[in-house]
C-alpha atoms as a PDB file:
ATOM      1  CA  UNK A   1       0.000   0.000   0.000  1.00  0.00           C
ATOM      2  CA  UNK A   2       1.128   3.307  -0.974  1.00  0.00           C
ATOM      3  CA  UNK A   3       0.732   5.588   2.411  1.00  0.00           C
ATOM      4  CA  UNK A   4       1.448   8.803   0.828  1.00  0.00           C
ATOM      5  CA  UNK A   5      -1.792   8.047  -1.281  1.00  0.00           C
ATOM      6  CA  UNK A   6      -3.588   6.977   1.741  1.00  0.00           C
ATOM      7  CA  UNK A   7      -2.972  10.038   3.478  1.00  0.00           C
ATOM      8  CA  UNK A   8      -3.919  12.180   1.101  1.00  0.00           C
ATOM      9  CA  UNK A   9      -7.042  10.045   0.555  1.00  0.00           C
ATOM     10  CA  UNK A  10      -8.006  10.254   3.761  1.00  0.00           C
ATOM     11  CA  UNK A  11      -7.566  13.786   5.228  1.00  0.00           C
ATOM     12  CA  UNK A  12     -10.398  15.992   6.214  1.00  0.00           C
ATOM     13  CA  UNK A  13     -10.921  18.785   3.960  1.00  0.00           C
ATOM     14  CA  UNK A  14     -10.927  22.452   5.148  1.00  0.00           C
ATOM     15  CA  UNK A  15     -14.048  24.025   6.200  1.00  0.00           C
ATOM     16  CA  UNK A  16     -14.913  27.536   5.581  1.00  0.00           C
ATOM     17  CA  UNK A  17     -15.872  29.964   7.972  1.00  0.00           C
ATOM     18  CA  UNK A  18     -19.723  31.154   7.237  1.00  0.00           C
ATOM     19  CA  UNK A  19     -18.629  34.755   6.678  1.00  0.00           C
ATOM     20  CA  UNK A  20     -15.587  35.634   4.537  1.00  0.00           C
ATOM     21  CA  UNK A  21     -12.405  36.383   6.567  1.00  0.00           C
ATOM     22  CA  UNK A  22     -11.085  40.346   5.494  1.00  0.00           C
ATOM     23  CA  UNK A  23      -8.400  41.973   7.064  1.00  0.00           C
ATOM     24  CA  UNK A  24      -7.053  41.253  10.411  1.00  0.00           C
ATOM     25  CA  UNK A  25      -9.208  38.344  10.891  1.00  0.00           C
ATOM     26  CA  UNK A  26     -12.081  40.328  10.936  1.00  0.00           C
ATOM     27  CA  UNK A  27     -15.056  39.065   9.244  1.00  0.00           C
ATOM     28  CA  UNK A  28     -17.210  40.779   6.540  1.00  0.00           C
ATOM     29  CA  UNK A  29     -21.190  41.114   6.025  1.00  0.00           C
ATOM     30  CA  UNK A  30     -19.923  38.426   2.652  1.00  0.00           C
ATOM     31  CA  UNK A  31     -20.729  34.994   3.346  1.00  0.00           C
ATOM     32  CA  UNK A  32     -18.077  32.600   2.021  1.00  0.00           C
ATOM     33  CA  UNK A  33     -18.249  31.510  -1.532  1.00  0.00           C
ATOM     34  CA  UNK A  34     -21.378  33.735  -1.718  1.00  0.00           C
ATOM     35  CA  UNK A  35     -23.179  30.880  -0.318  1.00  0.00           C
ATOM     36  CA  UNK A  36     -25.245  30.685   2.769  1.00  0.00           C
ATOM     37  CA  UNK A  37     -28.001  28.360   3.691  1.00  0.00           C
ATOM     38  CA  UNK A  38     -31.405  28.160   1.982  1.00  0.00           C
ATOM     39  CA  UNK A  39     -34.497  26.529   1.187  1.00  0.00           C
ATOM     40  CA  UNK A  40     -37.095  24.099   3.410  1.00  0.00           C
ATOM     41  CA  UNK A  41     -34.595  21.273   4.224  1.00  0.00           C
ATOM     42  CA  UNK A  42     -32.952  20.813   7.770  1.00  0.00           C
ATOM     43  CA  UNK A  43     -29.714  22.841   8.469  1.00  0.00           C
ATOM     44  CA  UNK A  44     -27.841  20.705  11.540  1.00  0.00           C
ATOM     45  CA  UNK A  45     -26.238  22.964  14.176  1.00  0.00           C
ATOM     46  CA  UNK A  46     -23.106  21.348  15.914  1.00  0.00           C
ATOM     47  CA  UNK A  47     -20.814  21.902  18.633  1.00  0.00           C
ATOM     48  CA  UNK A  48     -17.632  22.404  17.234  1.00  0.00           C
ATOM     49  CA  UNK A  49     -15.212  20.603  19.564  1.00  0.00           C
ATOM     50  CA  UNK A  50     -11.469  22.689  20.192  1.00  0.00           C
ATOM     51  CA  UNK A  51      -8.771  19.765  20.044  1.00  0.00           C
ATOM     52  CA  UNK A  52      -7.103  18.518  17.400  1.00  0.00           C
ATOM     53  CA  UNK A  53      -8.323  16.469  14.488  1.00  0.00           C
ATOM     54  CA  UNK A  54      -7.571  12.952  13.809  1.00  0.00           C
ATOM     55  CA  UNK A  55      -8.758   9.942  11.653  1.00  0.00           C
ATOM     56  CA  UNK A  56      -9.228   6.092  12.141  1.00  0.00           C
ATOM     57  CA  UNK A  57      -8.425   4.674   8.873  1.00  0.00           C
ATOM     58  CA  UNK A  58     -10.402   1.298   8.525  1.00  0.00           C
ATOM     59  CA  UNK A  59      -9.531  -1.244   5.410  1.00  0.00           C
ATOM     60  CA  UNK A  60      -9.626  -4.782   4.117  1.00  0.00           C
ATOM     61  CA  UNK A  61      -6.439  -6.787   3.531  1.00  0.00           C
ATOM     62  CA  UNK A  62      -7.056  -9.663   2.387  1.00  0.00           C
ATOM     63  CA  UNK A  63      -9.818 -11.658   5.104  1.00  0.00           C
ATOM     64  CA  UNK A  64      -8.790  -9.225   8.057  1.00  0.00           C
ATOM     65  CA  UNK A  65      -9.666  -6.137   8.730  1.00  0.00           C
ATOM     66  CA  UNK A  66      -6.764  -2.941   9.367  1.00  0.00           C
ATOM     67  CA  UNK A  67      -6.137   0.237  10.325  1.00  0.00           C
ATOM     68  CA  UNK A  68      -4.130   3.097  10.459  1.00  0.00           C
ATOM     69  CA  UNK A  69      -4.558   6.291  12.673  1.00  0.00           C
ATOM     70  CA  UNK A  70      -3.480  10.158  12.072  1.00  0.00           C
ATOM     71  CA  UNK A  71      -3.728  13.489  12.645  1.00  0.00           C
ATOM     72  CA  UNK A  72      -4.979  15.987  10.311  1.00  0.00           C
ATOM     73  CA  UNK A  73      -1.527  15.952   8.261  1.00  0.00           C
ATOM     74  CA  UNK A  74      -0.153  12.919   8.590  1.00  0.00           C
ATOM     75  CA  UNK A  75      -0.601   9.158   9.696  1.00  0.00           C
ATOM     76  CA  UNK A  76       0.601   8.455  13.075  1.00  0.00           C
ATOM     77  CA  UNK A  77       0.026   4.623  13.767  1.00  0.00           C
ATOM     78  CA  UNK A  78      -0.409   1.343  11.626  1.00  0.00           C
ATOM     79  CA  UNK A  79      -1.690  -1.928  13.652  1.00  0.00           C
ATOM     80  CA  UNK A  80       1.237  -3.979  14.802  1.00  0.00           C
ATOM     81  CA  UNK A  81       3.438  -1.161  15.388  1.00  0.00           C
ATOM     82  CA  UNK A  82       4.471  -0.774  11.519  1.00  0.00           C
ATOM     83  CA  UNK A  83       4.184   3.104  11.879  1.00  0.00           C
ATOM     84  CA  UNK A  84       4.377   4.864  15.401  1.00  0.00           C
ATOM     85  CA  UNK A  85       4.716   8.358  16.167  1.00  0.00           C
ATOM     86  CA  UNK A  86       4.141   9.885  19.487  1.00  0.00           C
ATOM     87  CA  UNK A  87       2.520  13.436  18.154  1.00  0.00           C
ATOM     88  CA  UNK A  88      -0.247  14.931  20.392  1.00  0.00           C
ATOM     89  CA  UNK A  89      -0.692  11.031  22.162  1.00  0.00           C
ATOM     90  CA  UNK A  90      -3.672  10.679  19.084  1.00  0.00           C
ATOM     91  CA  UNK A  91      -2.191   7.148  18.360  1.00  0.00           C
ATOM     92  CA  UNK A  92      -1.947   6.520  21.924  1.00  0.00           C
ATOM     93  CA  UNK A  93      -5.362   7.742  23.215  1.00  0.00           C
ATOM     94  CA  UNK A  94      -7.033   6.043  19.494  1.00  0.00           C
ATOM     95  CA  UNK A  95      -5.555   2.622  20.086  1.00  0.00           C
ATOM     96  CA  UNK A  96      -8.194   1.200  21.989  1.00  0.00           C
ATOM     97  CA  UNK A  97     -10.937   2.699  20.470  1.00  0.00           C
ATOM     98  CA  UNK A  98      -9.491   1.403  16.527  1.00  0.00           C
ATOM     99  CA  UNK A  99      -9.008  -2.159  17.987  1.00  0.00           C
ATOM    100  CA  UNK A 100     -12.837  -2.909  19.315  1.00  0.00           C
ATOM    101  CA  UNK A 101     -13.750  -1.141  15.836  1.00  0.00           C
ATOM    102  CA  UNK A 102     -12.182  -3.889  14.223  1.00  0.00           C
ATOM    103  CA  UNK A 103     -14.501  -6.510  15.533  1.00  0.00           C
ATOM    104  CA  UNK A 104     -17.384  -4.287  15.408  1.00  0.00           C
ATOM    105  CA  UNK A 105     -16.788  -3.582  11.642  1.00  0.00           C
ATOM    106  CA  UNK A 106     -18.371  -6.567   9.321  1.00  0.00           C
ATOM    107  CA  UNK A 107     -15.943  -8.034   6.782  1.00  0.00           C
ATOM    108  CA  UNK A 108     -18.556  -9.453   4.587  1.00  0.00           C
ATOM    109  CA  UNK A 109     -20.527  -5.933   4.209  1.00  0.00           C
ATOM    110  CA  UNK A 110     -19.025  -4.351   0.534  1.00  0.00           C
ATOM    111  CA  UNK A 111     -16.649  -1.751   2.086  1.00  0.00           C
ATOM    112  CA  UNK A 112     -13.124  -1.506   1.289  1.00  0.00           C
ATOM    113  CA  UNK A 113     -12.018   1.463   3.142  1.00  0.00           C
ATOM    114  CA  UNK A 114     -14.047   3.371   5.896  1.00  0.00           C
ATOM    115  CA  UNK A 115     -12.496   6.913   7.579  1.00  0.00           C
ATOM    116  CA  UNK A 116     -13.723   7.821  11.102  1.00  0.00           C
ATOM    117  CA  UNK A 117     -13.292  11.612  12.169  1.00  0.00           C
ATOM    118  CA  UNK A 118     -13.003  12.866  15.679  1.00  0.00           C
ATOM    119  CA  UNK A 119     -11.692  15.584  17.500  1.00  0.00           C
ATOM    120  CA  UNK A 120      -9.318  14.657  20.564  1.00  0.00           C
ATOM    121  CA  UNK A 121      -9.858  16.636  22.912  1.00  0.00           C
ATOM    122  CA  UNK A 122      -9.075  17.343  26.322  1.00  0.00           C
ATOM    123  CA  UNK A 123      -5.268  16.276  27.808  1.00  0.00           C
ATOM    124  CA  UNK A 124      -2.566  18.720  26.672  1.00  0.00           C
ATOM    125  CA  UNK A 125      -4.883  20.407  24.364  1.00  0.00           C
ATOM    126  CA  UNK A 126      -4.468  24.171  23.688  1.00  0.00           C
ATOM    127  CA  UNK A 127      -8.269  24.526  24.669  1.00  0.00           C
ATOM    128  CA  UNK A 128      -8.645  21.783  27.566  1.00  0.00           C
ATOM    129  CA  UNK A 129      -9.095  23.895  30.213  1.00  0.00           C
ATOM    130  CA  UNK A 130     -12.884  24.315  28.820  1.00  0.00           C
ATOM    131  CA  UNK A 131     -13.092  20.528  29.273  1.00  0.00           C
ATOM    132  CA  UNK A 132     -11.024  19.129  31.571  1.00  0.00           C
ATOM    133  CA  UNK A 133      -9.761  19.951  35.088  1.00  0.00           C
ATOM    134  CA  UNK A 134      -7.594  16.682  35.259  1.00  0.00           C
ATOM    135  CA  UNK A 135      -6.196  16.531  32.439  1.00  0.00           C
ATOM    136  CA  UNK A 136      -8.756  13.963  30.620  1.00  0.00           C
ATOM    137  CA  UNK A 137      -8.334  13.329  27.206  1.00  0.00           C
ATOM    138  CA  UNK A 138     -12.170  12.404  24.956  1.00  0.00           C
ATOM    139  CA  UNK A 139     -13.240  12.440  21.839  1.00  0.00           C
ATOM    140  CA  UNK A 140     -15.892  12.730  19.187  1.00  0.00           C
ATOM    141  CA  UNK A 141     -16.801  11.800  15.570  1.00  0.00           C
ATOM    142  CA  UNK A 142     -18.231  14.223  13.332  1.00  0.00           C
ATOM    143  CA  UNK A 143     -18.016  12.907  10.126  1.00  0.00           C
ATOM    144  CA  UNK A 144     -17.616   9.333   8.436  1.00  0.00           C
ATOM    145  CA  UNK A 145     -17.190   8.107   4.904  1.00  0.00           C
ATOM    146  CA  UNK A 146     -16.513   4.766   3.034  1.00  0.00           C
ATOM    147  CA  UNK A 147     -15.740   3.681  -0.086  1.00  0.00           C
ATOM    148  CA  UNK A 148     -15.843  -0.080  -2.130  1.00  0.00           C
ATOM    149  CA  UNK A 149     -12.916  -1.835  -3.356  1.00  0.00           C
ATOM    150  CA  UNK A 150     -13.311  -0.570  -7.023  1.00  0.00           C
ATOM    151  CA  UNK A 151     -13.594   2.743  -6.229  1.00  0.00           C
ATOM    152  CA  UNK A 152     -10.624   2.392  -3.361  1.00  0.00           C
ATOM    153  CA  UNK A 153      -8.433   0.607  -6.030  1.00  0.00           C
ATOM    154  CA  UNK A 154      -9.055   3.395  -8.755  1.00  0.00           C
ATOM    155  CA  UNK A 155      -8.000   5.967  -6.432  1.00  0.00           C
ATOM    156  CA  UNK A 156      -4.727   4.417  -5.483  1.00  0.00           C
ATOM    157  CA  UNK A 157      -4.244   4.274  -9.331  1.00  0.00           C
ATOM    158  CA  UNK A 158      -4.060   7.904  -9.765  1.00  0.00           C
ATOM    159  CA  UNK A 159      -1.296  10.063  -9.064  1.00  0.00           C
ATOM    160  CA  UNK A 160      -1.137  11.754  -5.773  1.00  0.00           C
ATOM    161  CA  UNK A 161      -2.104  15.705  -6.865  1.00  0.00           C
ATOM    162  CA  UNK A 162      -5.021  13.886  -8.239  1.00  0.00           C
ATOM    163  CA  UNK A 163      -6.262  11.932  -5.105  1.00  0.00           C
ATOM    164  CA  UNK A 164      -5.651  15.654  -3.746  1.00  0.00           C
ATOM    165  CA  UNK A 165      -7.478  17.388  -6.246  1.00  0.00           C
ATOM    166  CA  UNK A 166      -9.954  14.674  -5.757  1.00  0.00           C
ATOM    167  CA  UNK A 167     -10.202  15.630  -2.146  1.00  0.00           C
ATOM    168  CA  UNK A 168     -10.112  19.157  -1.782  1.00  0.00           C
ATOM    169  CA  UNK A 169     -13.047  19.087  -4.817  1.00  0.00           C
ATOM    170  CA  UNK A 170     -15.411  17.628  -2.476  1.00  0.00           C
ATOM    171  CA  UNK A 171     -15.232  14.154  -3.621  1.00  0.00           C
ATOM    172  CA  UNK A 172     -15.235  12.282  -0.602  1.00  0.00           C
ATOM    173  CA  UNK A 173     -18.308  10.528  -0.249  1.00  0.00           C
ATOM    174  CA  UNK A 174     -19.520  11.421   3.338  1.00  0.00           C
ATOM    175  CA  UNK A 175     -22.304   9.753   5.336  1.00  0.00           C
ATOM    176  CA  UNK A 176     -25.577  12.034   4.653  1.00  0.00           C
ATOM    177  CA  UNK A 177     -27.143  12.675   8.249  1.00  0.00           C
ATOM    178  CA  UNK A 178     -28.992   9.971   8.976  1.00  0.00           C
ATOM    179  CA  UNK A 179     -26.407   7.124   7.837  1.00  0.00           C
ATOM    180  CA  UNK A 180     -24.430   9.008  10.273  1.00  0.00           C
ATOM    181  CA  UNK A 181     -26.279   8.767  12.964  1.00  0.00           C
ATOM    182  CA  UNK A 182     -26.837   5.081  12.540  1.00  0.00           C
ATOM    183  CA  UNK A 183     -23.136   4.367  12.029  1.00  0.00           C
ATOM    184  CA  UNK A 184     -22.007   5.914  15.170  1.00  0.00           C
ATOM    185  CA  UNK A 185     -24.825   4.452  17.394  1.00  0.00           C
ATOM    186  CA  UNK A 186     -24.262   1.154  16.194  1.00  0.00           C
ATOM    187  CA  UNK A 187     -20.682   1.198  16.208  1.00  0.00           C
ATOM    188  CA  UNK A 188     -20.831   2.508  20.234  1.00  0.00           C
ATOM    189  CA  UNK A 189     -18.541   5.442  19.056  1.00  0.00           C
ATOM    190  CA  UNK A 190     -18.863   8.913  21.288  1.00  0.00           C
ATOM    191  CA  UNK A 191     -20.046  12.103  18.862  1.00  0.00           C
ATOM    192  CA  UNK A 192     -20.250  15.625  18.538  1.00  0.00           C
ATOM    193  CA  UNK A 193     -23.837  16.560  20.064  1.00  0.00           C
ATOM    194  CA  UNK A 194     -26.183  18.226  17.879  1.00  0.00           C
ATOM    195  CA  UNK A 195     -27.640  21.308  19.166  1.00  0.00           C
ATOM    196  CA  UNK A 196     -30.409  22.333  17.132  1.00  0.00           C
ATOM    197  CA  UNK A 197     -31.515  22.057  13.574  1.00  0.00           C
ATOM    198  CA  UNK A 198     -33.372  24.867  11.352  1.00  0.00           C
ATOM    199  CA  UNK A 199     -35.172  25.193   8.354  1.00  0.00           C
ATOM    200  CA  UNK A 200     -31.932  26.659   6.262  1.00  0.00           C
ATOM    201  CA  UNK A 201     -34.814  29.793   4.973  1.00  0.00           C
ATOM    202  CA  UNK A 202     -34.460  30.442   8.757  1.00  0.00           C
ATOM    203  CA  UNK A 203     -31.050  30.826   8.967  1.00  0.00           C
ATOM    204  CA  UNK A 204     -29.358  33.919  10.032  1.00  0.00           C
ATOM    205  CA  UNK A 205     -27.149  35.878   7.114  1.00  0.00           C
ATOM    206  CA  UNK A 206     -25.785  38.945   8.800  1.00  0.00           C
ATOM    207  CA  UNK A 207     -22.877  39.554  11.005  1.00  0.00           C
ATOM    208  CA  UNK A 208     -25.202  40.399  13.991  1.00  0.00           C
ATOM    209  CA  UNK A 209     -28.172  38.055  13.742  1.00  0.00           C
ATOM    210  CA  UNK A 210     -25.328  35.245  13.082  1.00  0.00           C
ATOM    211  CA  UNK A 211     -23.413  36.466  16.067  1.00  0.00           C
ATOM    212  CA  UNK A 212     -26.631  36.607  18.325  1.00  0.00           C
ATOM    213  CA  UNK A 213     -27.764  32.768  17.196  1.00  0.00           C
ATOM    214  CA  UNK A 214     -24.042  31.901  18.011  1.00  0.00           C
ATOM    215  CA  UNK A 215     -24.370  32.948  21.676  1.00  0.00           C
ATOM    216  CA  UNK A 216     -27.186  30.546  22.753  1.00  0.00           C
ATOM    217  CA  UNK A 217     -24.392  27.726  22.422  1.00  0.00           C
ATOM    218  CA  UNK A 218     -21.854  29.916  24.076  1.00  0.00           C
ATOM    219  CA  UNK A 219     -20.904  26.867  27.431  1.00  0.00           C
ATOM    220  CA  UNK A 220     -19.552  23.242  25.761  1.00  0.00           C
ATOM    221  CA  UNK A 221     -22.411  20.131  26.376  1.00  0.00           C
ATOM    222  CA  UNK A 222     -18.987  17.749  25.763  1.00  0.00           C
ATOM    223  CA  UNK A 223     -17.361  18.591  29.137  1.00  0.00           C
ATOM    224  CA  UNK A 224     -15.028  15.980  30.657  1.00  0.00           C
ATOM    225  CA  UNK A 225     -14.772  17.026  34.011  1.00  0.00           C
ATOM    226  CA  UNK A 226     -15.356  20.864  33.549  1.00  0.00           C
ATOM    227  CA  UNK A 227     -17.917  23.446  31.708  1.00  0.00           C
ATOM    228  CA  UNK A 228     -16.010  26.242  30.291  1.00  0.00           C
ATOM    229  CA  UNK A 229     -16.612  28.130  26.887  1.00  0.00           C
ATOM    230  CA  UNK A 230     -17.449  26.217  23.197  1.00  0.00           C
ATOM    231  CA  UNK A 231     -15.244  27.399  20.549  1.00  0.00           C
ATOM    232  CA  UNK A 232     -18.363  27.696  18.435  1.00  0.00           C
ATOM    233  CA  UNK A 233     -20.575  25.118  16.346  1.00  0.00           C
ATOM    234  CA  UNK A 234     -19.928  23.199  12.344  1.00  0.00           C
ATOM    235  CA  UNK A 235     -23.943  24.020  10.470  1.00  0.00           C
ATOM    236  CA  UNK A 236     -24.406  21.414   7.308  1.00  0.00           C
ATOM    237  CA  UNK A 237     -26.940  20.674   5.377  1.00  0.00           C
ATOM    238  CA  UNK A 238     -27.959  16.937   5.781  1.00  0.00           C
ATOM    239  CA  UNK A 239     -25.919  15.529   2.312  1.00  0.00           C
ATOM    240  CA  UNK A 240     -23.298  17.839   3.825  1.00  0.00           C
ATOM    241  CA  UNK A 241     -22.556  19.528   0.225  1.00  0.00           C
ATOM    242  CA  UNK A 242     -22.742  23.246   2.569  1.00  0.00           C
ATOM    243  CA  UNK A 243     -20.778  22.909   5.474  1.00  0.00           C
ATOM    244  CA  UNK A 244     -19.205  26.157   7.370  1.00  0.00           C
ATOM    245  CA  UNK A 245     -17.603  26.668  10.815  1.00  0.00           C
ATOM    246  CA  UNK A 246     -19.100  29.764  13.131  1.00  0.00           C
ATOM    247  CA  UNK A 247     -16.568  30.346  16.091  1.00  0.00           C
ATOM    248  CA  UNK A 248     -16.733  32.815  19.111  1.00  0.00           C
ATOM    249  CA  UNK A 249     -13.268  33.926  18.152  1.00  0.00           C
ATOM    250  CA  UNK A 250     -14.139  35.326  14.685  1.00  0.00           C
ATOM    251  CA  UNK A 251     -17.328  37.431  15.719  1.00  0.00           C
ATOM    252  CA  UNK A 252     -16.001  38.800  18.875  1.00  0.00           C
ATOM    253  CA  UNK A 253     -12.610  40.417  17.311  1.00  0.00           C
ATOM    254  CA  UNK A 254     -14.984  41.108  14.334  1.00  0.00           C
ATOM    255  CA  UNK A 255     -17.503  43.428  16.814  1.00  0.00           C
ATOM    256  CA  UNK A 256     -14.444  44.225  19.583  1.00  0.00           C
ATOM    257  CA  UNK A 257     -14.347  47.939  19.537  1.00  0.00           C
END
């Protein structure tokens, strides 16, 4: 297996703040892309956890099932030791949690490749302090996808700037809400919490209404051992083809005075 491929594969793509980013991180009344959230469907309002992102990598080779486990940038951990690296005790903390996946996740269902995304949390984090007041390290998925062995195997054909191109064009075929849902509960697996949902017509556009809709989820509901502030919450529509991240940061330097 190529690895560099893998990782590329298999990292999470960027998410865009809901209002464009002008100068000195102050945000304008433009929302990003010009796009913001329409129509009668469901818009899902989550917390957005503050730790640092990470993947469980599951894939068939041959009858068994394996996986690797990494960070945003880079793969930290292959099963039986074959990769290890220490950074931010991810590989460490995600050990456990990747082995019992392994005999949760059915061989004979047609998957070739499934990615798991959570936020650790908690422990040494920058933010842990609005978590944890020992020191506790948690996570939580927000977002799954899977692919079959054809379309796994043509990937790993292509050269890497394409599996990257691939990627960052929103190509990855994420779980649509519900399939989400049922994954996590039935795998056992710990997730973000959803807040609220809204009719996306009824979503807030401007600086101020956003700002005020922002501050009814202003204390974190994923709390280890300690309530402090949320760094803000991830909206999506239910295929998750709009995503965008609101965070406390962003609006109060955009309104400090």
């Amino acid at each position: 297996m190529d690895l560099k491929k893998m990782n590329s594969l298999t990292k999470y793509p960027s998410i865009l703040t809901y209002h464009q980013l002008g100068e000195r991180g102050r945000l304008t009344n433009e929302l990003s892309e010009a796009k913001g959230f329409s129509g009668s469907g469901d818009v899902f309002v989550y917390e957005k956890v503050d730790g640092e992102n990470a993947r469980i990598i599951l894939f068939k080779n041959g009858n068994d099932i394996d996986y690797l486990i990494g960070s945003r940038e880079e793969l930290l951990f292959a099963k039986g030791d074959r990769i290890g690296n220490p950074y931010g005790n991810i590989a460490e903390f995600l050990r456990p949690l990747a082995d019992k996946l392994i005999d949760r996740m059915c061989p004979d269902e047609d998957w070739a490749l499934t990615v798991i995304y959570q936020e650790s949390y908690g422990g040494k984090t920058k933010a842990a302090k609005n978590y944890t007041e020992t020191k506790t390290q948690a996570y939580k998925v927000f977002d799954v996808f899977s692919l079959d062995k054809k379309e796994l195997e043509h990937l790993l054909t292509l050269p890497q700037e394409k599996i990257a191109e691939w990627r960052e064009h929103g190509k990855q075929p994420f779980y649509h809400e519900a399939a989400k849902l049922d994954f996590v509960q039935t795998m056992e697996l710990e997730y973000a919490p959803l807040l609220t949902s809204v009719k996306g017509a009824a979503f807030p556009q401007s600086l101020e209404e956003t700002f005020s809709f922002l501050k009814q989820f202003e204390q974190t509901q994923v709390g280890i051992d300690a309530k402090g502030k949320s760094e803000g919450i991830i909206v999506r529509t239910a295929d998750r083809k709009l995503i965008r991240k609101i965070r406390f940061e962003d609006y109060e330097r955009t309104f400090r005075k």
